[in-house]
Protein backbone atom coordinates (compact mmCIF):
# COMPACT_ATOMS: atom_id res chain seq x y z
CA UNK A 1 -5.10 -22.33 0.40
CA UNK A 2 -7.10 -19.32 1.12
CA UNK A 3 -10.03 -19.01 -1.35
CA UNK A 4 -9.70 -16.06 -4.71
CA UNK A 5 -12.15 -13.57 -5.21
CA UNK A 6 -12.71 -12.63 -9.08
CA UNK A 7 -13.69 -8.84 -9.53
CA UNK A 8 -13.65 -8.76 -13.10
CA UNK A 9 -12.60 -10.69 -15.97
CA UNK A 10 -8.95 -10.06 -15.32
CA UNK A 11 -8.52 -9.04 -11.62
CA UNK A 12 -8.72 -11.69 -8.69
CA UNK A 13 -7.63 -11.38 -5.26
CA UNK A 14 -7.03 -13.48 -2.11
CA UNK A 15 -9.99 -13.47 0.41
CA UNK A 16 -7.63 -12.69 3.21
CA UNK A 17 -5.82 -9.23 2.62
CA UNK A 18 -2.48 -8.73 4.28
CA UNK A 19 -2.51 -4.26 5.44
CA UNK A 20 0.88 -3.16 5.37
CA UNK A 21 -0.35 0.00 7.42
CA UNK A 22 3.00 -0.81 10.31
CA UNK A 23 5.24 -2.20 8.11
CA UNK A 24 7.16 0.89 8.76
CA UNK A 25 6.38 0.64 12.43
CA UNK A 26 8.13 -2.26 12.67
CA UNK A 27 11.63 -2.42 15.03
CA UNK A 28 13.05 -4.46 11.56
CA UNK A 29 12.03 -2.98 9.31
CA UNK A 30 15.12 -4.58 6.78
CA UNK A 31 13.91 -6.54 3.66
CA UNK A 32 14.46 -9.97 4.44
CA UNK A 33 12.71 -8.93 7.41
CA UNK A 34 9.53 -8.07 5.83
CA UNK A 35 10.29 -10.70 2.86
CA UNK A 36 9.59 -13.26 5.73
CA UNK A 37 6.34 -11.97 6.10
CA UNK A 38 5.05 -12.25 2.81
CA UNK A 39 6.40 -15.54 2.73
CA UNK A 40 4.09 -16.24 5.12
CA UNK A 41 0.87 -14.70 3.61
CA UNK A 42 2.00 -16.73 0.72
CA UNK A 43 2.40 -19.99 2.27
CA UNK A 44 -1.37 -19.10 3.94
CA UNK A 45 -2.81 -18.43 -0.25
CA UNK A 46 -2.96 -14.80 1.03
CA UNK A 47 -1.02 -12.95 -1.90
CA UNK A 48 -3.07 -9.75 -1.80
CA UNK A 49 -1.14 -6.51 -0.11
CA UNK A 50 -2.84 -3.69 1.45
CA UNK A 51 -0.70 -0.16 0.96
CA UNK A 52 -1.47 3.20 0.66
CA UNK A 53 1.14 6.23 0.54
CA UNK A 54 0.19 7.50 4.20
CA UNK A 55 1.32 4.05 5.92
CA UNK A 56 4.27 4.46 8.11
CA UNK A 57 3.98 8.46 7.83
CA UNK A 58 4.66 8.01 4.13
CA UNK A 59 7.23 5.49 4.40
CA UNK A 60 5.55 1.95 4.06
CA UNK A 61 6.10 1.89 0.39
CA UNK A 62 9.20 2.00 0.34
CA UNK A 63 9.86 -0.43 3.07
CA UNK A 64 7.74 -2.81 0.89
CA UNK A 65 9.20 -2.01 -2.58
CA UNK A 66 12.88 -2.57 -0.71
CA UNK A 67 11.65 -6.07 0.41
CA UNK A 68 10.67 -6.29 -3.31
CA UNK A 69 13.57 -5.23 -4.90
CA UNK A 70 15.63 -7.13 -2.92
CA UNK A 71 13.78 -10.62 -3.80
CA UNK A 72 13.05 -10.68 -7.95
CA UNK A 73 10.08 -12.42 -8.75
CA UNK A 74 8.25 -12.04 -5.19
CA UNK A 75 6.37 -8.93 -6.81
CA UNK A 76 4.79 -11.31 -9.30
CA UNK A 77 3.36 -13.44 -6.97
CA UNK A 78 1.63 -10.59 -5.16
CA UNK A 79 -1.43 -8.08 -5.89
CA UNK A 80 -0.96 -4.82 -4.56
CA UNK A 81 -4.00 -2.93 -3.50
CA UNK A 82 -3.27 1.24 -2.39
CA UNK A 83 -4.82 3.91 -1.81
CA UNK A 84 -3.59 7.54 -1.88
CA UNK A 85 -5.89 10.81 -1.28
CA UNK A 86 -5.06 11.50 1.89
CA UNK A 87 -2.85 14.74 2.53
CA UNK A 88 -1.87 14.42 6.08
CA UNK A 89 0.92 16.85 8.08
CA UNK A 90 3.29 14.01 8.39
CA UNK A 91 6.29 12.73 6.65
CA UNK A 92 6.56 14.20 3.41
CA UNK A 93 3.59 16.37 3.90
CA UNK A 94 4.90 17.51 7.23
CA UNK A 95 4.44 21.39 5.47
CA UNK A 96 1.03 20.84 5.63
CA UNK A 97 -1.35 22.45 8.39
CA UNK A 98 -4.44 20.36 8.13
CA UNK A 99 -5.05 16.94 7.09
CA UNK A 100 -7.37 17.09 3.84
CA UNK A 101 -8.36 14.18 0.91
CA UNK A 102 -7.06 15.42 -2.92
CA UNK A 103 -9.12 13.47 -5.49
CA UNK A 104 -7.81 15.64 -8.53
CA UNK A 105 -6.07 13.34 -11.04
CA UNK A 106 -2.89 14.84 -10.53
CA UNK A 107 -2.67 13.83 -7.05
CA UNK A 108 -3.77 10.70 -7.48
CA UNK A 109 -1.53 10.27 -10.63
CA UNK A 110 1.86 11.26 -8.82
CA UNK A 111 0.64 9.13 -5.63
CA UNK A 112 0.79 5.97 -8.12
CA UNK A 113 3.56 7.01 -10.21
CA UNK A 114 5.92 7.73 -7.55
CA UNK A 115 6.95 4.65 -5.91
CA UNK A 116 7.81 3.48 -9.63
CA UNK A 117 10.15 6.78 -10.25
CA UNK A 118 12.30 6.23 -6.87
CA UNK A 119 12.42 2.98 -7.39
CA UNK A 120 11.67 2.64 -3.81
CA UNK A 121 8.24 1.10 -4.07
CA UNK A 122 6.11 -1.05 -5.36
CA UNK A 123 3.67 -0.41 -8.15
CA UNK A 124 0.37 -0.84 -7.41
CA UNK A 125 -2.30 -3.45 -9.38
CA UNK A 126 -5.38 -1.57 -8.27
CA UNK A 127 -4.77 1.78 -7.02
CA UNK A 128 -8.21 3.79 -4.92
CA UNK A 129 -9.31 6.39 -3.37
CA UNK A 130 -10.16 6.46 0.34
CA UNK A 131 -13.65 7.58 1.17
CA UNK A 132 -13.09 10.66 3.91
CA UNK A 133 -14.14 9.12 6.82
CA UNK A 134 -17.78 10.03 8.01
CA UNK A 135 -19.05 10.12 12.06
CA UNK A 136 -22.94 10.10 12.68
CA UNK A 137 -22.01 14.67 12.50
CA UNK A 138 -20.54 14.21 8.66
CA UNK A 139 -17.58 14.42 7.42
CA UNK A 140 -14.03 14.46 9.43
């Protein structure tokens, strides 16, 4: 059993974090595919999912929240940790001409809100923001 890490009074994780970053990379990407591998995190006492909207040019969530909705009660043996303030010119950004990070509420709001509206993905326990990533010249 892999050891919990208590953040706060009501929010513990595993110390092992599965990143769903290629779920959508994946050749099988079907849900009892991708059930499998949970079941293995599970089995392992890792029940902690990484996510975040960009994975799998903005389709990893709802790879995940298929594998979810096709297995009732695996969501509530998981915690699902995203993040989602990256604006890339992929998937469902693919209008975009420049990859940029938008920490206004909004965005963040509808990043969190919208896997629970298509019913497509899962909802998150602890959404966050990604810090832009720095290089020793600042900023990228």
């Amino acid at each position: 059993m892999t050891e919990r890490l208590t953040l706060s009074g009501q929010l513990e994780i595993s110390r092992l974090v599965y990143g769903m970053w290629r779920v959508a990379d994946d050749a099988d990407t079907t849900p009892s595919h991708v059930q499998a591998k949970i079941e293995a995190c599970l089995e392992q006492g890792i029940t902690t999912i990484d996510q975040a909207n960009i994975y799998g040019d903005y389709g990893a969530e709802a790879v995940l929240g298929a594998a979810l909705k096709a297995a009732p009660g695996l969501r509530d043996r998981l915690e699902i940790v995203t993040k989602c303030d990256i604006v890339a010119p992929i998937g469902k950004y693919a209008d975009r001409r420049v990859k940029y990070y938008d920490t206004s509420a909004a965005h963040i709001a509808d990043s969190v809100e919208a896997p629970r509206r298509s019913h497509d993905g899962p909802s998150a326990d602890r959404p966050s923001a990604d810090p832009p990533a720095r290089s020793a010249d600042g900023p990228s």
